[in-house]
Protein backbone atom coordinates (compact mmCIF):
# COMPACT_ATOMS: atom_id res chain seq x y z
CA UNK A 1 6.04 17.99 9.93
CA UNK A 2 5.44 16.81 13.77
CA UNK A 3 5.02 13.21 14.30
CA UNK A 4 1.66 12.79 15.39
CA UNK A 5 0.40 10.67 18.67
CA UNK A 6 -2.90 9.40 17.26
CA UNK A 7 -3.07 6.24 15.43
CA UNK A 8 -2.71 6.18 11.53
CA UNK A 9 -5.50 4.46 9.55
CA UNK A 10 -5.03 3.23 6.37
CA UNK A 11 -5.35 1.28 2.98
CA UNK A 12 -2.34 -0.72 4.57
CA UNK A 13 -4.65 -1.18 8.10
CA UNK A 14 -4.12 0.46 11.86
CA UNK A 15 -0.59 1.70 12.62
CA UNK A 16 1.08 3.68 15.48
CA UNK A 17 3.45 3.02 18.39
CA UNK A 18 2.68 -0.12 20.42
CA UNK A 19 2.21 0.31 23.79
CA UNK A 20 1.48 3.96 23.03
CA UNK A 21 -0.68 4.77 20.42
CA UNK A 22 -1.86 1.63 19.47
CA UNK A 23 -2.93 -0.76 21.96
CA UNK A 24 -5.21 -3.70 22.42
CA UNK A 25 -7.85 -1.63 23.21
CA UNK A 26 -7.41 0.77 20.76
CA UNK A 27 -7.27 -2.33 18.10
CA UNK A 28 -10.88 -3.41 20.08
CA UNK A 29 -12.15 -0.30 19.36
CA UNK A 30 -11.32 0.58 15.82
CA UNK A 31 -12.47 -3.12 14.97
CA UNK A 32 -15.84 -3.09 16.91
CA UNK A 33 -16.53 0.52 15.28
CA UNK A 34 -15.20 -1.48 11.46
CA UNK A 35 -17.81 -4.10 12.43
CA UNK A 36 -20.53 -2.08 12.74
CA UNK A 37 -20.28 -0.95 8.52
CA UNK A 38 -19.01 -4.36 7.40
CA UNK A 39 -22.47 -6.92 6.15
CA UNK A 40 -22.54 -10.34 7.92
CA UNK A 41 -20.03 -12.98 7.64
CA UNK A 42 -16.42 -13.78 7.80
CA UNK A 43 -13.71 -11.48 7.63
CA UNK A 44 -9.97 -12.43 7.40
CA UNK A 45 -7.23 -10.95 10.52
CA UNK A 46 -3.45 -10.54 8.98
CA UNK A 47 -0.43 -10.04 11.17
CA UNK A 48 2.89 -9.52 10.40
CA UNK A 49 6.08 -11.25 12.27
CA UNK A 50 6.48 -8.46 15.10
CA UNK A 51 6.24 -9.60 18.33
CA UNK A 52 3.53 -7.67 19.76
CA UNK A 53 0.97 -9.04 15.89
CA UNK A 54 -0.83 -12.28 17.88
CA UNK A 55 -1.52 -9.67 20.93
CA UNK A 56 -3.32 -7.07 18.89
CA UNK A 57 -4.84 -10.06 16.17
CA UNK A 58 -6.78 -11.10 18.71
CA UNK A 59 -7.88 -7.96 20.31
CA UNK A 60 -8.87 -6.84 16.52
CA UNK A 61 -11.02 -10.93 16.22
CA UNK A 62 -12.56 -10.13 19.56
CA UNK A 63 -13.84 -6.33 18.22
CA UNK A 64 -15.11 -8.05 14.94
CA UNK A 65 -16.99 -10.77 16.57
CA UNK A 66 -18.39 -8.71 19.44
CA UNK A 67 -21.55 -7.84 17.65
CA UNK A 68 -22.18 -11.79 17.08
CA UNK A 69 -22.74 -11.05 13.34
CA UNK A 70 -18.92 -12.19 12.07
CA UNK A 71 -16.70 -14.94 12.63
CA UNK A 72 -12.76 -14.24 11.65
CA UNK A 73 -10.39 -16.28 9.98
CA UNK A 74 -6.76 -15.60 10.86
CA UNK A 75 -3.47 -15.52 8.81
CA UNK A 76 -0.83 -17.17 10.68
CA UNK A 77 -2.74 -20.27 11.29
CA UNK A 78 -6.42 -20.76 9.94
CA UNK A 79 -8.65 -20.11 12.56
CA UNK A 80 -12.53 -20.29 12.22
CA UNK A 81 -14.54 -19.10 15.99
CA UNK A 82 -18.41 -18.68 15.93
CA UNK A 83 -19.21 -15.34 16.00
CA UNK A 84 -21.83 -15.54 18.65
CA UNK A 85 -19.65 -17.20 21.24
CA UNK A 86 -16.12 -16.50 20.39
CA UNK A 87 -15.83 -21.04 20.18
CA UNK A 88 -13.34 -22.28 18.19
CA UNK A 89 -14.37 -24.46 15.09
CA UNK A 90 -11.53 -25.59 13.45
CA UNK A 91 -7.53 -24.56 13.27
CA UNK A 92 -5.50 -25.54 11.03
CA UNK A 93 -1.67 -25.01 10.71
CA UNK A 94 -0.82 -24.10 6.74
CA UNK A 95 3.32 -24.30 7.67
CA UNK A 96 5.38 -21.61 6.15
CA UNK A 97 5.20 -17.64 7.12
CA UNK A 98 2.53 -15.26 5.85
CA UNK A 99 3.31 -11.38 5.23
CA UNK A 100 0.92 -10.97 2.71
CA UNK A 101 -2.37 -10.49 3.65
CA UNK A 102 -5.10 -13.00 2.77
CA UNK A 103 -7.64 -12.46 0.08
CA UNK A 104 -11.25 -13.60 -0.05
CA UNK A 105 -13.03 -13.86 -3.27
CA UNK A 106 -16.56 -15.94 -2.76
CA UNK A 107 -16.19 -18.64 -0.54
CA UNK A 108 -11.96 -19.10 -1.70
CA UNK A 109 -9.15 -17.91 0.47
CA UNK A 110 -6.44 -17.45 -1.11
CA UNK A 111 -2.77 -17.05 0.88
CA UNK A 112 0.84 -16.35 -0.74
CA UNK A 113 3.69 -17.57 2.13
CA UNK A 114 7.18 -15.32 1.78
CA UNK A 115 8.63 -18.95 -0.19
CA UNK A 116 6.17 -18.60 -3.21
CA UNK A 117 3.70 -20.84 -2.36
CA UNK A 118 0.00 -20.17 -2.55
CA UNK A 119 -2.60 -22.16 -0.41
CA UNK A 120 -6.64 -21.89 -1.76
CA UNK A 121 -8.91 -23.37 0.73
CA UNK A 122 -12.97 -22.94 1.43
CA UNK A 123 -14.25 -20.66 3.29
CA UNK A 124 -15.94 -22.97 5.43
CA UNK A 125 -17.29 -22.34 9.11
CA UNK A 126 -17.83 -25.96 9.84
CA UNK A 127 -14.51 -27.86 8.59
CA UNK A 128 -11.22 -26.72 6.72
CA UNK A 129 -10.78 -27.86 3.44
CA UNK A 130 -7.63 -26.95 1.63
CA UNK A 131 -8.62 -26.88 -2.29
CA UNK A 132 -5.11 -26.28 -3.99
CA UNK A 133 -1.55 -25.00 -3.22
CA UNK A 134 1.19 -24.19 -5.47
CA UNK A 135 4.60 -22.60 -5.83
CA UNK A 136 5.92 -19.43 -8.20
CA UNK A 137 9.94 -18.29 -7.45
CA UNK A 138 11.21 -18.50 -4.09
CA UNK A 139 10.21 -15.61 -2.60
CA UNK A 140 7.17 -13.94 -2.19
CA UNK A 141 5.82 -10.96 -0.20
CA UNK A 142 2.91 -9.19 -2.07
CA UNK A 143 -0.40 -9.83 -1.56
CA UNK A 144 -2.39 -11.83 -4.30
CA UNK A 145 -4.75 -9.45 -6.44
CA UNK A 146 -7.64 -10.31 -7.80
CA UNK A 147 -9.10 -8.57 -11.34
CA UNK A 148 -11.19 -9.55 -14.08
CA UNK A 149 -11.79 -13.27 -13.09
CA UNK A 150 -7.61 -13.22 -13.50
CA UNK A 151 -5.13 -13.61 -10.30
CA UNK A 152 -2.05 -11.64 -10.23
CA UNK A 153 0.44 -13.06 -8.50
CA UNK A 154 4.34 -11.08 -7.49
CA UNK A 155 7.18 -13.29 -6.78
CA UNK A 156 10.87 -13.18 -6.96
CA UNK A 157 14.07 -15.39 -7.51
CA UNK A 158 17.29 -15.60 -7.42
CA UNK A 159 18.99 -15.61 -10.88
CA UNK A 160 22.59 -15.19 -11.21
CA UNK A 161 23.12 -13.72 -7.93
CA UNK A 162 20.26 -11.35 -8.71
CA UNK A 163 17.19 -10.89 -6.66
CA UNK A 164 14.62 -10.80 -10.17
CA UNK A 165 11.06 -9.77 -10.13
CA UNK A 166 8.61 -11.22 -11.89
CA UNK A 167 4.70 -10.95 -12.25
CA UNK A 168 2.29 -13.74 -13.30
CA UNK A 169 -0.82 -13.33 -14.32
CA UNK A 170 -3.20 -16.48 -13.92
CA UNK A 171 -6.92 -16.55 -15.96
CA UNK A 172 -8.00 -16.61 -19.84
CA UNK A 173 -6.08 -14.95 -22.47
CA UNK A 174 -8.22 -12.35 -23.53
């Protein structure tokens, strides 16, 4: 199968070749046209570690908030901007790296760093306020899921000399 030369768009988010396929301005677009289906509010940018993630973060905030109807909140450092004038309101540094990306559920954030440890703060436009934080293993990558009032958390150790796997599951026993 030929490689193709257009951008690939996905569960997993925008993908292609930097600098060739996938550009600032193609990241503008595709977010501006995302935008225009999502309802008011916030919405939460994720990068990865790759060199080129802050450049095209920001060109993705800027297409979100271009409309004036949503403010973004992003995942290497918290970052809340009004949506009508692109001003920052508050930034705050969590410490640690983020892979996984962010999940919102209500006005809670929730954020798993790759050492296990899992930051919860509001969802606030005015002010951050971090609301708990926590460690599982020593290693984490996966992003938190959220299902049936229950959090699902992957993490990893080493045991024995043995990367091990585990999942945790945190809610009511039903």
């Amino acid at each position: 199968m030929p490689l193709s030369n257009e951008p690939i768009i996905s569960v997993s988010g925008l993908r292609g070749i930097v600098g060739e396929t996938l550009t600032p301005d193609v990241a503008w677009r595709f977010a501006a046209a995302f935008a225009e289906v999502l309802p008011p509010g916030q919405v939460v940018v994720t990068r990865d570690g790759r060199a080129s993630g802050r450049e095209l973060a920001g060109a993705v905030a800027a297409g979100l908030m271009h409309d004036g109807k949503h403010s973004v909140l992003d995942a290497g450092v918290a970052i809340c901007w009004k949506a009508d004038t692109g001003e920052e309101q508050w930034k705050e540094r969590l410490g640690g790296t983020f892979s996984a990306s962010l999940v919102l559920v209500g006005d809670k954030i929730f954020g798993t760093d790759e050492s296990g440890r899992t930051c919860i703060w509001k969802a606030y436009p005015n002010q951050f306020e971090l609301i708990a934080e926590n460690r599982l293993g020593s290693e984490a990558f996966a992003t938190p899921a959220i299902c049936g009032g229950r959090l699902y958390l992957r993490h990893a150790e080493q045991l024995d000399g043995q990367r091990q796997e585990f999942l945790y599951c945190v809610g009511e026993r039903r």
